[in-house]
Protein backbone atom coordinates (compact mmCIF):
# COMPACT_ATOMS: atom_id res chain seq x y z
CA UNK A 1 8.59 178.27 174.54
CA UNK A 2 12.23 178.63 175.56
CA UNK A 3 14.66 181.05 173.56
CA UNK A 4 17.59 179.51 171.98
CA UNK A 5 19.85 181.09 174.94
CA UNK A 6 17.42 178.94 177.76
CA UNK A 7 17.49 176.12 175.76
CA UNK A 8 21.30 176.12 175.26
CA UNK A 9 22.12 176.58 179.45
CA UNK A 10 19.13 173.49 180.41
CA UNK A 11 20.98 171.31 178.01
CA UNK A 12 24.56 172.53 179.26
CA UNK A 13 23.12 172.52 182.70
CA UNK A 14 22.39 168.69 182.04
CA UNK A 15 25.41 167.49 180.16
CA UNK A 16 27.51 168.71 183.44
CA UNK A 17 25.21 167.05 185.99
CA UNK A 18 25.67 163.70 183.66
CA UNK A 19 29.15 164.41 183.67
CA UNK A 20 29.65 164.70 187.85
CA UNK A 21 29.93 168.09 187.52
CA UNK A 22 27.14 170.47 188.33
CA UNK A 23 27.59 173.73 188.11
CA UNK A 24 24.94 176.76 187.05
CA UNK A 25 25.22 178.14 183.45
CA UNK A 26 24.77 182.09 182.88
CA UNK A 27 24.24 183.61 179.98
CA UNK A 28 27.16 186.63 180.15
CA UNK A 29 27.64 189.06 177.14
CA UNK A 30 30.32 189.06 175.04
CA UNK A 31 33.44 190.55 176.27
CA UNK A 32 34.43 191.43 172.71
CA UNK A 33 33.15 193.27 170.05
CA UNK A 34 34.07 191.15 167.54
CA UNK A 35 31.26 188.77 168.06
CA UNK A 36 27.80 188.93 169.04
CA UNK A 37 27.43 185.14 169.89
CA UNK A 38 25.76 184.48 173.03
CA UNK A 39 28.54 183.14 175.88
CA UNK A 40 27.38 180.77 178.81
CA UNK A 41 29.30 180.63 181.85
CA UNK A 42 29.50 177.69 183.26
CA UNK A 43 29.81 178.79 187.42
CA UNK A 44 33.68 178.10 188.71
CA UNK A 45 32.23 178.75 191.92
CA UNK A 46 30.11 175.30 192.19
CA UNK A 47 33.04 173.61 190.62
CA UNK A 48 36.45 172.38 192.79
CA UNK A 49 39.79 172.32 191.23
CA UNK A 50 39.41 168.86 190.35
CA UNK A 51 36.51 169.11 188.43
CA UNK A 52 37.52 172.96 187.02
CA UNK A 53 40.49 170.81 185.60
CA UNK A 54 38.61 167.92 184.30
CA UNK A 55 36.64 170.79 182.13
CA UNK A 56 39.79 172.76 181.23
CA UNK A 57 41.87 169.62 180.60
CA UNK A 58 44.49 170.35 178.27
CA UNK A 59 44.36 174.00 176.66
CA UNK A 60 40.76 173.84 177.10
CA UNK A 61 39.73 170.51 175.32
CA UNK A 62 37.42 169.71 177.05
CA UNK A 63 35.53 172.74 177.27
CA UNK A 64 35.81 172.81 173.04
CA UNK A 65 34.40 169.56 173.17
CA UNK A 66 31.20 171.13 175.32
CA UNK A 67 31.16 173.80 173.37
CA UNK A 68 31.41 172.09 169.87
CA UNK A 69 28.87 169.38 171.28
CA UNK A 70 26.57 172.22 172.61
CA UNK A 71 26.49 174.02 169.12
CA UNK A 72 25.61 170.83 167.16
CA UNK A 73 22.82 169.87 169.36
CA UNK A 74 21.31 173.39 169.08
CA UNK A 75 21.12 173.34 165.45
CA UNK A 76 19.35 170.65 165.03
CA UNK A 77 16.55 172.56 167.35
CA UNK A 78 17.40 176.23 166.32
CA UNK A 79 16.51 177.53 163.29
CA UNK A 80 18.56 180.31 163.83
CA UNK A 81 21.63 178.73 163.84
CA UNK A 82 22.62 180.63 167.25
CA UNK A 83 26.03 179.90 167.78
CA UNK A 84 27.38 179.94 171.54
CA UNK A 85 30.84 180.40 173.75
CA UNK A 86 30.64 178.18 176.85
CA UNK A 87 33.51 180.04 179.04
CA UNK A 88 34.84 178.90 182.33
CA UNK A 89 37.27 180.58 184.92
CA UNK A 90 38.36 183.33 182.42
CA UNK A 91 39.55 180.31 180.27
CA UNK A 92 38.07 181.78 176.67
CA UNK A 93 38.82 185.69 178.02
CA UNK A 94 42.56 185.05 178.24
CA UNK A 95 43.12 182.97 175.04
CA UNK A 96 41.81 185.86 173.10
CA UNK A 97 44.05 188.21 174.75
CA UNK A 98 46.47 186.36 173.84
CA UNK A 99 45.38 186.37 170.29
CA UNK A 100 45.13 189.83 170.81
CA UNK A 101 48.68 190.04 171.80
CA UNK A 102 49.83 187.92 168.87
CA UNK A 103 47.96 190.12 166.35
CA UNK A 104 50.00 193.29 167.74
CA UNK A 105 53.32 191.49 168.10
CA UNK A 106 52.90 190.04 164.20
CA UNK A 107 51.79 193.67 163.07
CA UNK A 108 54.64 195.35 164.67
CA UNK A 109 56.99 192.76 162.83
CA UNK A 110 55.88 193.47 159.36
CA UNK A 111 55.74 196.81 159.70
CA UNK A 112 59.20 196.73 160.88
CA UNK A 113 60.17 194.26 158.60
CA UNK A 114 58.10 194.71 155.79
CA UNK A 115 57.89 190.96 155.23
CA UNK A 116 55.07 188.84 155.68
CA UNK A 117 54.58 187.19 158.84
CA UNK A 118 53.00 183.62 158.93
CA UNK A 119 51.37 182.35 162.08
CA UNK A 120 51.93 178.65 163.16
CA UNK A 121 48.75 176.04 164.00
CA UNK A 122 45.28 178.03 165.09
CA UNK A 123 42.06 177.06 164.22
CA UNK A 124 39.18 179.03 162.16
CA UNK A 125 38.05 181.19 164.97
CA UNK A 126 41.58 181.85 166.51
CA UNK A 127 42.72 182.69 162.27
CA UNK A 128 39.14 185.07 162.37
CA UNK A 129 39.50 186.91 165.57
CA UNK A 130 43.36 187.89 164.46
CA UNK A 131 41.99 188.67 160.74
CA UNK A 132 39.27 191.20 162.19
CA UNK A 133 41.58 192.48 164.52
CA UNK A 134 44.18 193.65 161.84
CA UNK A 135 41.47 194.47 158.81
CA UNK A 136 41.00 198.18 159.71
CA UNK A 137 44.96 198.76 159.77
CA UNK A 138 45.74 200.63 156.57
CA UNK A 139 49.00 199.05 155.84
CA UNK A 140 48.54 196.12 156.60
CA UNK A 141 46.76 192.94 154.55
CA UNK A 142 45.65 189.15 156.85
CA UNK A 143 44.21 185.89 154.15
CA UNK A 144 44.35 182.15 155.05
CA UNK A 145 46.85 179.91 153.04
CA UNK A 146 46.86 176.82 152.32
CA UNK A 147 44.41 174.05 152.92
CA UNK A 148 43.30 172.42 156.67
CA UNK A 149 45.02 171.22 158.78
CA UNK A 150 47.79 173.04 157.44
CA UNK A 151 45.76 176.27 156.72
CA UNK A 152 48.01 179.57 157.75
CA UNK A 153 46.89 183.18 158.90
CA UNK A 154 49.40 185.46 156.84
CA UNK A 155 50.06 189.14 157.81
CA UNK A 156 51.76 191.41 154.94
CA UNK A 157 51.99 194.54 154.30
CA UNK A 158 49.96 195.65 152.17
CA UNK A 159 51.01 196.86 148.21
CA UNK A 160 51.06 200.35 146.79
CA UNK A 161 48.19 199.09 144.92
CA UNK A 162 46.32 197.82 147.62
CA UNK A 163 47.36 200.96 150.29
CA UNK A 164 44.49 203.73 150.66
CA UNK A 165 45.13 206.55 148.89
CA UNK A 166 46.83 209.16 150.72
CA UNK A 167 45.56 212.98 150.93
């Protein structure tokens, strides 16, 4: 029987072939600790630029469309509920630097500021990977506002009754 991670790259595997694009799948670890999830790789190296764009389309559509289409199909036949990253060309890798870098920037803000800062559009897992980032900062507090699609990641700082105790 196949794990959920064989399973996952066969039917990626497939869905690119059917697409015009074949390309191998690897199974890479996660190049942050802040998640566990498997990642595939789907192989830039088989790929040319026309079909690396036709994946990447605009800000990576495409490949959230895989990727979202990839994780639905798997539940249905994993009763784990794995939950994967397809990546391609450092496309994933660089987006959450630059989540990263947004984090830091907002932090820096509201410390200098001390007024809440309240990021524009990002989805769950772009609002989660910024929220984990930030939770271990003493003075600082992250929560979601409002309700999708207008749902906002806010940075404060955080309240003297909310601030560690100092020794």
């Amino acid at each position: 029987m196949e794990t959920p991670e064989e399973e996952a790259k066969n039917w990626l595997k497939t869905v690119l072939q059917l697409m015009g694009t074949p390309a191998d799948v690897a199974t890479i670890p996660s190049p942050t600790p802040l998640t566990e999830q498997p990642w595939l790789e789907i192989s830039s190296t088989d790929l040319d630029d026309r079909q690396k764009a036709l994946l990447l389309g605009n800000e990576g559509e495409p490949l959230d469309a895989l990727q979202y289409m990839l994780n639905t199909t798997m539940h249905v036949l994993d009763d784990k509920k794995t939950l994967f990253t397809v990546e391609l060309a450092n496309h994933r890798i660089e987006h959450l630097q630059k989540l990263t870098d947004m984090a830091w920037e907002a932090a820096a803000k509201v410390r200098e500021t001390q007024e809440e800062y309240v990021f524009g559009n990002l989805n769950a897992a772009e609002r989660r990977h910024i929220h984990v980032l930030l939770q271990e900062e003493p003075d600082l507090d992250t929560f979601s506002r409002g309700k999708e699609p207008e749902r906002r990641l806010v940075v404060r700082p955080k309240t003297d009754e909310e601030a560690p105790a100092e020794s």
